[in-house]
PDB file of N, CA and C in Angstrom:
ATOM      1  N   UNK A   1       0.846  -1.182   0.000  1.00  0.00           N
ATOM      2  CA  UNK A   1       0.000   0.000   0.000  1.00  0.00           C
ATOM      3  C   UNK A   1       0.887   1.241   0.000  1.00  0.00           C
ATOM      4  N   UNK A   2       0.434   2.284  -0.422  1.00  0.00           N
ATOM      5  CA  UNK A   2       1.209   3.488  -0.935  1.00  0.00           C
ATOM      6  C   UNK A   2       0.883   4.576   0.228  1.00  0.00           C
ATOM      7  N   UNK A   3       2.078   5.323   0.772  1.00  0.00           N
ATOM      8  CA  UNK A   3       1.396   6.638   1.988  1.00  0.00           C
ATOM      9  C   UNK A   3       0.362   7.342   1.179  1.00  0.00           C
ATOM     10  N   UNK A   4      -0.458   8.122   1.941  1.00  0.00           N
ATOM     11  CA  UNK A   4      -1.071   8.707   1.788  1.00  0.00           C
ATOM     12  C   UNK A   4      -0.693  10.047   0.034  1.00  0.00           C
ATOM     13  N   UNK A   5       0.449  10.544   0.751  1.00  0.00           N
ATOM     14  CA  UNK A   5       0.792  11.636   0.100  1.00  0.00           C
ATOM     15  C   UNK A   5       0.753  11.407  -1.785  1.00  0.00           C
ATOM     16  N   UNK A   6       1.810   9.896  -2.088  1.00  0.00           N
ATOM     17  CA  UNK A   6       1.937   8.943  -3.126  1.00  0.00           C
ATOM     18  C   UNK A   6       0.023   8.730  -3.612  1.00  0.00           C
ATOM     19  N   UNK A   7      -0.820   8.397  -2.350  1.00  0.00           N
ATOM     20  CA  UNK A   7      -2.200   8.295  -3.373  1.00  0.00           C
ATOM     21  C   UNK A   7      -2.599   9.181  -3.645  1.00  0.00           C
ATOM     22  N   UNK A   8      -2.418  10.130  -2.811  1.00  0.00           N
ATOM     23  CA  UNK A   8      -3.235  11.551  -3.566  1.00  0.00           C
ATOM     24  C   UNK A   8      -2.717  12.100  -4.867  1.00  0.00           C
ATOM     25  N   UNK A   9      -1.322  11.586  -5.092  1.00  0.00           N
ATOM     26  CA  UNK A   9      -0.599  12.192  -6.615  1.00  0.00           C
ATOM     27  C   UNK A   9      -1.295  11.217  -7.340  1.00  0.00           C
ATOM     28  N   UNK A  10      -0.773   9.945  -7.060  1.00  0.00           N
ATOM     29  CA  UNK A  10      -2.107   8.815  -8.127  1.00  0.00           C
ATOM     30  C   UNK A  10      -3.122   8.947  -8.471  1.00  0.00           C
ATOM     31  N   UNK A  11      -4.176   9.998  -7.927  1.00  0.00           N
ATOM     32  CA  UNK A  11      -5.165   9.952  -8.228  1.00  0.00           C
ATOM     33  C   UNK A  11      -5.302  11.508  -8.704  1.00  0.00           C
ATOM     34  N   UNK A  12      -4.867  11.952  -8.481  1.00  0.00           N
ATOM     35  CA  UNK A  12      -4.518  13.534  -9.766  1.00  0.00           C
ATOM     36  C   UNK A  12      -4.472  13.137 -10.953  1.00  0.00           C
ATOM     37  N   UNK A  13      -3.423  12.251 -11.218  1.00  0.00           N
ATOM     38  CA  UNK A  13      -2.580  11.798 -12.220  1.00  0.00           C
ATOM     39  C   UNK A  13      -3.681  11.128 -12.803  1.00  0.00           C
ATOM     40  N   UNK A  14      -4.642   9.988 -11.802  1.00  0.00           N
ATOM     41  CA  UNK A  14      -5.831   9.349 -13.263  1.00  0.00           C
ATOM     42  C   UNK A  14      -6.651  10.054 -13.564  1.00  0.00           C
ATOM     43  N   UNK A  15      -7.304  10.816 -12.345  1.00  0.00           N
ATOM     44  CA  UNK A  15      -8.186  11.737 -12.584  1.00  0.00           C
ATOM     45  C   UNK A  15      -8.168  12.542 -14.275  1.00  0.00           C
ATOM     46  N   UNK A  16      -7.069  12.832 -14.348  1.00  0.00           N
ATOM     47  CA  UNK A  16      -6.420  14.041 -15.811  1.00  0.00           C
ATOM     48  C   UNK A  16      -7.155  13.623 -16.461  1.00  0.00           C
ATOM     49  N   UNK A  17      -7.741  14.699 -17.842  1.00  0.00           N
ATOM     50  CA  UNK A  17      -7.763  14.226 -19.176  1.00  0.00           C
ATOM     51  C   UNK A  17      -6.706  13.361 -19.892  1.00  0.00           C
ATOM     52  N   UNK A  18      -5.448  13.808 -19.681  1.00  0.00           N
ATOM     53  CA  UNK A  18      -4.476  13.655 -20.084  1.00  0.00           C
ATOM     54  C   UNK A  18      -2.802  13.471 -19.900  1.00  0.00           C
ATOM     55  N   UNK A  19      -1.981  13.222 -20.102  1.00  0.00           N
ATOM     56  CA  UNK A  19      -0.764  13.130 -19.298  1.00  0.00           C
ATOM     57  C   UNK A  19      -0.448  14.818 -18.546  1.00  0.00           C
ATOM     58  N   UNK A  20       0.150  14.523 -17.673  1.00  0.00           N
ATOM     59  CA  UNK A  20       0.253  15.790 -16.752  1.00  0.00           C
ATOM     60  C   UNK A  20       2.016  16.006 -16.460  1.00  0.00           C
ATOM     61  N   UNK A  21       2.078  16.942 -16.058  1.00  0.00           N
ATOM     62  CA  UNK A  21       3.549  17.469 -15.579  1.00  0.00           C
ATOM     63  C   UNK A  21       3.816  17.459 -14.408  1.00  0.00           C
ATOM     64  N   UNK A  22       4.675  17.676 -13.630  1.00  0.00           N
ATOM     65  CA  UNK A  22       4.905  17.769 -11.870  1.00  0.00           C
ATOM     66  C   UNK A  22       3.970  18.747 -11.965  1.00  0.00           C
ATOM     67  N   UNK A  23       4.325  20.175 -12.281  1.00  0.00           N
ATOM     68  CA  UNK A  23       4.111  21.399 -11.897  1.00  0.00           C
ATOM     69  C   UNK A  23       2.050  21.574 -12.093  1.00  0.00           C
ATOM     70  N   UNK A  24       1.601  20.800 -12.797  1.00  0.00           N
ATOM     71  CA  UNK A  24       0.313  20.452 -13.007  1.00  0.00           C
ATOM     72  C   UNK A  24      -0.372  19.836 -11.505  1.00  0.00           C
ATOM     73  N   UNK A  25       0.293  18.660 -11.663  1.00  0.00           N
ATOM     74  CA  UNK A  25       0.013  17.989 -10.328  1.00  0.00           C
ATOM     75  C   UNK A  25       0.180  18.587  -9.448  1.00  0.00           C
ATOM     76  N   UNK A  26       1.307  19.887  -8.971  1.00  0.00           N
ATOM     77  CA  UNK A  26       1.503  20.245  -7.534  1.00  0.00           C
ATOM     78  C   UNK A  26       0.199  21.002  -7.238  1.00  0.00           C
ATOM     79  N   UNK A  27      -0.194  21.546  -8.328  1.00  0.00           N
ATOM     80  CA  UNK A  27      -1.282  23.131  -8.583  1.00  0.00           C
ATOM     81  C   UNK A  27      -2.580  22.326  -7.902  1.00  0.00           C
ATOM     82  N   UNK A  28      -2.942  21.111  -8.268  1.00  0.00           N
ATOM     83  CA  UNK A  28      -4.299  20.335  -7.860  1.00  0.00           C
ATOM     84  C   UNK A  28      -3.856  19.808  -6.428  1.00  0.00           C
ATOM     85  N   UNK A  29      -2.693  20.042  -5.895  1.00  0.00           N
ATOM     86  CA  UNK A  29      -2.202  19.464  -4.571  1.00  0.00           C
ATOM     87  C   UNK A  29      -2.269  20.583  -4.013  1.00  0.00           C
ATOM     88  N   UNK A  30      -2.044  21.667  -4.189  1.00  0.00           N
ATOM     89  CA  UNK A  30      -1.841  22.913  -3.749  1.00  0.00           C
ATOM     90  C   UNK A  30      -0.499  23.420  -3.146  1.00  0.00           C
ATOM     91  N   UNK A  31       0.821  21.981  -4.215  1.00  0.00           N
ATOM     92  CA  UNK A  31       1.962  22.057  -3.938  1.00  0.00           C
ATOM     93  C   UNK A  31       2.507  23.135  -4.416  1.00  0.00           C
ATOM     94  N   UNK A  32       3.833  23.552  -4.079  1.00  0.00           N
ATOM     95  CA  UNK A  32       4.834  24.274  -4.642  1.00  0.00           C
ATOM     96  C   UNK A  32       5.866  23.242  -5.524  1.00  0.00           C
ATOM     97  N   UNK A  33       5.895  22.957  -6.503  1.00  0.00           N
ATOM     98  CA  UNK A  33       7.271  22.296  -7.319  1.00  0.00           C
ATOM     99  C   UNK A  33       8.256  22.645  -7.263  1.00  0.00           C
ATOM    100  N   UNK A  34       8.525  24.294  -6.893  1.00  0.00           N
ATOM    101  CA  UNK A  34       9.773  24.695  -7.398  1.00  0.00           C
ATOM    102  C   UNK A  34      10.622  24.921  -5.930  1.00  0.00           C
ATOM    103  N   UNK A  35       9.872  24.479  -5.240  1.00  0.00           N
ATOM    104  CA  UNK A  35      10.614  24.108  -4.140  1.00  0.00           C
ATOM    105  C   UNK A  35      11.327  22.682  -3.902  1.00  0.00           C
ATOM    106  N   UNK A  36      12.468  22.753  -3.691  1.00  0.00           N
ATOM    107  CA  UNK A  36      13.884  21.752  -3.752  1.00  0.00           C
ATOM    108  C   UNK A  36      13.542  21.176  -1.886  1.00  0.00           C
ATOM    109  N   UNK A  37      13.356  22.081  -0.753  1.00  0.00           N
ATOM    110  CA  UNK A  37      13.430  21.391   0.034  1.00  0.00           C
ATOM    111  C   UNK A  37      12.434  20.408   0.556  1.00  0.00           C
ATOM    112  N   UNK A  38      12.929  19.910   2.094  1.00  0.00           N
ATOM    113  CA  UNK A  38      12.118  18.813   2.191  1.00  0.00           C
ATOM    114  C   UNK A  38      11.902  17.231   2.301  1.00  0.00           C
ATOM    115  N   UNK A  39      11.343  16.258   2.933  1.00  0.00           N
ATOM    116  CA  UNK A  39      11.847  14.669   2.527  1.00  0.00           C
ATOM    117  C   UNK A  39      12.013  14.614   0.864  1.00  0.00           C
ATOM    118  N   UNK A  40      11.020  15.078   0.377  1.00  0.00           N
ATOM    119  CA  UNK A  40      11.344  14.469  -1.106  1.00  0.00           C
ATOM    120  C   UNK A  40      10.148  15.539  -2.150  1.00  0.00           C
ATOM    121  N   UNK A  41      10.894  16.408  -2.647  1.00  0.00           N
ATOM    122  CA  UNK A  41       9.678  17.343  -3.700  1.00  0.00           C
ATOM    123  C   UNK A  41       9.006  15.882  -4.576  1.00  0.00           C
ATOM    124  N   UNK A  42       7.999  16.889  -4.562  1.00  0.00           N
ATOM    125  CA  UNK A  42       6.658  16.198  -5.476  1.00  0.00           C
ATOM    126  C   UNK A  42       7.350  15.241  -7.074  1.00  0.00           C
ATOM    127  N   UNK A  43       8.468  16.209  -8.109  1.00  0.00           N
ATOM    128  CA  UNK A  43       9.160  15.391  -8.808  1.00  0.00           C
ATOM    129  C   UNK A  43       9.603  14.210  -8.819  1.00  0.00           C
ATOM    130  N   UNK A  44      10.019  13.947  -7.551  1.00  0.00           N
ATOM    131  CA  UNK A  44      10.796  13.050  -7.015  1.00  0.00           C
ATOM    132  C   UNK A  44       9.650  11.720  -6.882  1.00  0.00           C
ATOM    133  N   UNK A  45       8.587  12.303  -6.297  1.00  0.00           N
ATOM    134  CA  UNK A  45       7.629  10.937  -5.917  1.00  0.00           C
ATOM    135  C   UNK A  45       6.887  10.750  -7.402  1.00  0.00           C
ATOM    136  N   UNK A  46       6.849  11.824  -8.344  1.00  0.00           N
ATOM    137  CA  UNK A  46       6.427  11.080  -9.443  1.00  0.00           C
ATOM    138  C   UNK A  46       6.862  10.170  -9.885  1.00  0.00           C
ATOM    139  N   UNK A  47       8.326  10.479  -9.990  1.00  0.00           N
ATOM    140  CA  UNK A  47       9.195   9.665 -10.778  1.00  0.00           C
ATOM    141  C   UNK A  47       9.381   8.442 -10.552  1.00  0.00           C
ATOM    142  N   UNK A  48       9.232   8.063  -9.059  1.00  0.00           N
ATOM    143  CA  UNK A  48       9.453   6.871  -7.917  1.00  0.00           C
ATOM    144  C   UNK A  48       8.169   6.000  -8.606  1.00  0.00           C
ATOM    145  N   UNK A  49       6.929   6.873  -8.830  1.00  0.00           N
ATOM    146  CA  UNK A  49       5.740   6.504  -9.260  1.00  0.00           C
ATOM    147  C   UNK A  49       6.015   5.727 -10.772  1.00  0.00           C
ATOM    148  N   UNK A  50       6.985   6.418 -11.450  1.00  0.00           N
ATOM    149  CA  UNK A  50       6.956   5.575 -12.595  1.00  0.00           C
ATOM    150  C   UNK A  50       7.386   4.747 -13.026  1.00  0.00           C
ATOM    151  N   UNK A  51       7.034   3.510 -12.513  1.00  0.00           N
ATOM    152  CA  UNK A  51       7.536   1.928 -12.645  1.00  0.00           C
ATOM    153  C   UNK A  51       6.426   1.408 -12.785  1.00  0.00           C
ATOM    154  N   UNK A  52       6.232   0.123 -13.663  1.00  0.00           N
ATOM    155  CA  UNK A  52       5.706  -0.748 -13.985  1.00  0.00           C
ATOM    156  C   UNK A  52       3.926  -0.897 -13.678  1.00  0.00           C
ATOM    157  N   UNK A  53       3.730  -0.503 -12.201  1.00  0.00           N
ATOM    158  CA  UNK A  53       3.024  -0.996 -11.370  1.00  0.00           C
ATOM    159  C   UNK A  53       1.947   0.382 -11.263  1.00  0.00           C
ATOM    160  N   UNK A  54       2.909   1.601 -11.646  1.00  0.00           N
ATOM    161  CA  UNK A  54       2.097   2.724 -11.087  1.00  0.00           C
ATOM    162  C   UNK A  54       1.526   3.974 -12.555  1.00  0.00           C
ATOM    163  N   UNK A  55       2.435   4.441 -12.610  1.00  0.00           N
ATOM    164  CA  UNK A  55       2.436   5.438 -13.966  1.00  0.00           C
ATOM    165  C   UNK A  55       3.561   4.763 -14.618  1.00  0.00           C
ATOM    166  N   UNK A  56       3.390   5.449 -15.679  1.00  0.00           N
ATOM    167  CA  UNK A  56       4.415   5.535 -16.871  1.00  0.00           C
ATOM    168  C   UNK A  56       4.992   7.330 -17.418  1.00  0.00           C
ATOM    169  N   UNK A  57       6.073   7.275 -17.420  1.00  0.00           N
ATOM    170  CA  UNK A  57       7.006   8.409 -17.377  1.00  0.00           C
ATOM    171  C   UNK A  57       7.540   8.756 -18.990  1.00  0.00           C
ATOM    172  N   UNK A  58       6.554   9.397 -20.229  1.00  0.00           N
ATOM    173  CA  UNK A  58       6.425  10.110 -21.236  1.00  0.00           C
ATOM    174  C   UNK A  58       7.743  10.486 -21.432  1.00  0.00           C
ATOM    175  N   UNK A  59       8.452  10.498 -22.903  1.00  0.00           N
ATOM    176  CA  UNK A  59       9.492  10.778 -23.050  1.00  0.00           C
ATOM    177  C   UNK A  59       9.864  12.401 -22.857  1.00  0.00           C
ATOM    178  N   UNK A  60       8.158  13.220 -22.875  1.00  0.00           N
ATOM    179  CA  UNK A  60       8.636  14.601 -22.710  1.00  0.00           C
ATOM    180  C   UNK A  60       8.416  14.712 -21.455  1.00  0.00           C
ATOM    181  N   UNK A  61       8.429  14.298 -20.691  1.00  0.00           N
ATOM    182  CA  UNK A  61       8.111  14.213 -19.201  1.00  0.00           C
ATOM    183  C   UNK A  61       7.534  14.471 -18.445  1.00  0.00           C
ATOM    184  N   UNK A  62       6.444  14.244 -19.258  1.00  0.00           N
ATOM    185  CA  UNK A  62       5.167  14.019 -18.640  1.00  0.00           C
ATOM    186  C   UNK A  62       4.434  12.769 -18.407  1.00  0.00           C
ATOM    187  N   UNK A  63       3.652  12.897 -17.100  1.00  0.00           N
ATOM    188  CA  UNK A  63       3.357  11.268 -16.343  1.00  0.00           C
ATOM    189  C   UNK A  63       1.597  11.575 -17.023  1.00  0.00           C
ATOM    190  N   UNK A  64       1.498   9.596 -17.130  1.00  0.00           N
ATOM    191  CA  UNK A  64       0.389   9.220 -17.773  1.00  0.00           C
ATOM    192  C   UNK A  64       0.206   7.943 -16.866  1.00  0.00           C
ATOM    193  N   UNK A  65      -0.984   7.195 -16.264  1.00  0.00           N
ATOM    194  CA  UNK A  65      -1.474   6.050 -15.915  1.00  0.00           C
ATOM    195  C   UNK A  65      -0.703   4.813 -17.281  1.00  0.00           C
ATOM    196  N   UNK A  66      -0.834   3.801 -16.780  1.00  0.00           N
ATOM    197  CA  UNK A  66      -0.498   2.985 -17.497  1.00  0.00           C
ATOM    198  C   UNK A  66      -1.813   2.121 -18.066  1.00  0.00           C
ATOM    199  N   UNK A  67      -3.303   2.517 -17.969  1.00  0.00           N
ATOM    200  CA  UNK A  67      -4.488   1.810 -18.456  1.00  0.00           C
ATOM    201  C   UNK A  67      -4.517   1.758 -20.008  1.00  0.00           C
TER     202      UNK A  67
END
C-alpha cells in the first residue's frame, strides 16, 4: 500500500484528461514544485511513481497512468 501523500498524486494523475507534468500535479495538490526542500519534492515521488506498477514516465516528461 502506498502513503497517503503517493495516493493523492495517483489519483490527480488518473483523474487528468491527459498526461500531466509535476508542476500540473503540484497546482491540484496545492503544492509548490519549485521548491527543492524537504523529505522528497513532489518530482521526485512522481518519478518513484513511474515503474511498472504505477504510472508511466512520457518521453517529454510528462506522467500518464499505465491503463
Amino acid at each position: 500500500m502506498l502513503p497517503p501523500d503517493y495516493q493523492r498524486i495517483l489519483a490527480v494523475v488518473r483523474e487528468a484528461a491527459g498526461p500531466v507534468m509535476a508542476r500540473q500535479v503540484g497546482e491540484v495538490l496545492g503544492a509548490d514544485v519549485s521548491v527543492r526542500a524537504g523529505p522528497e519534492p513532489l518530482p521526485g515521488k512522481l518519478v518513484r511513481l513511474a515503474d511498472p506498477r504505477w504510472l508511466r514516465k512520457l518521453p517529454d516528461g510528462r506522467f500518464t497512468t499505465r491503463l
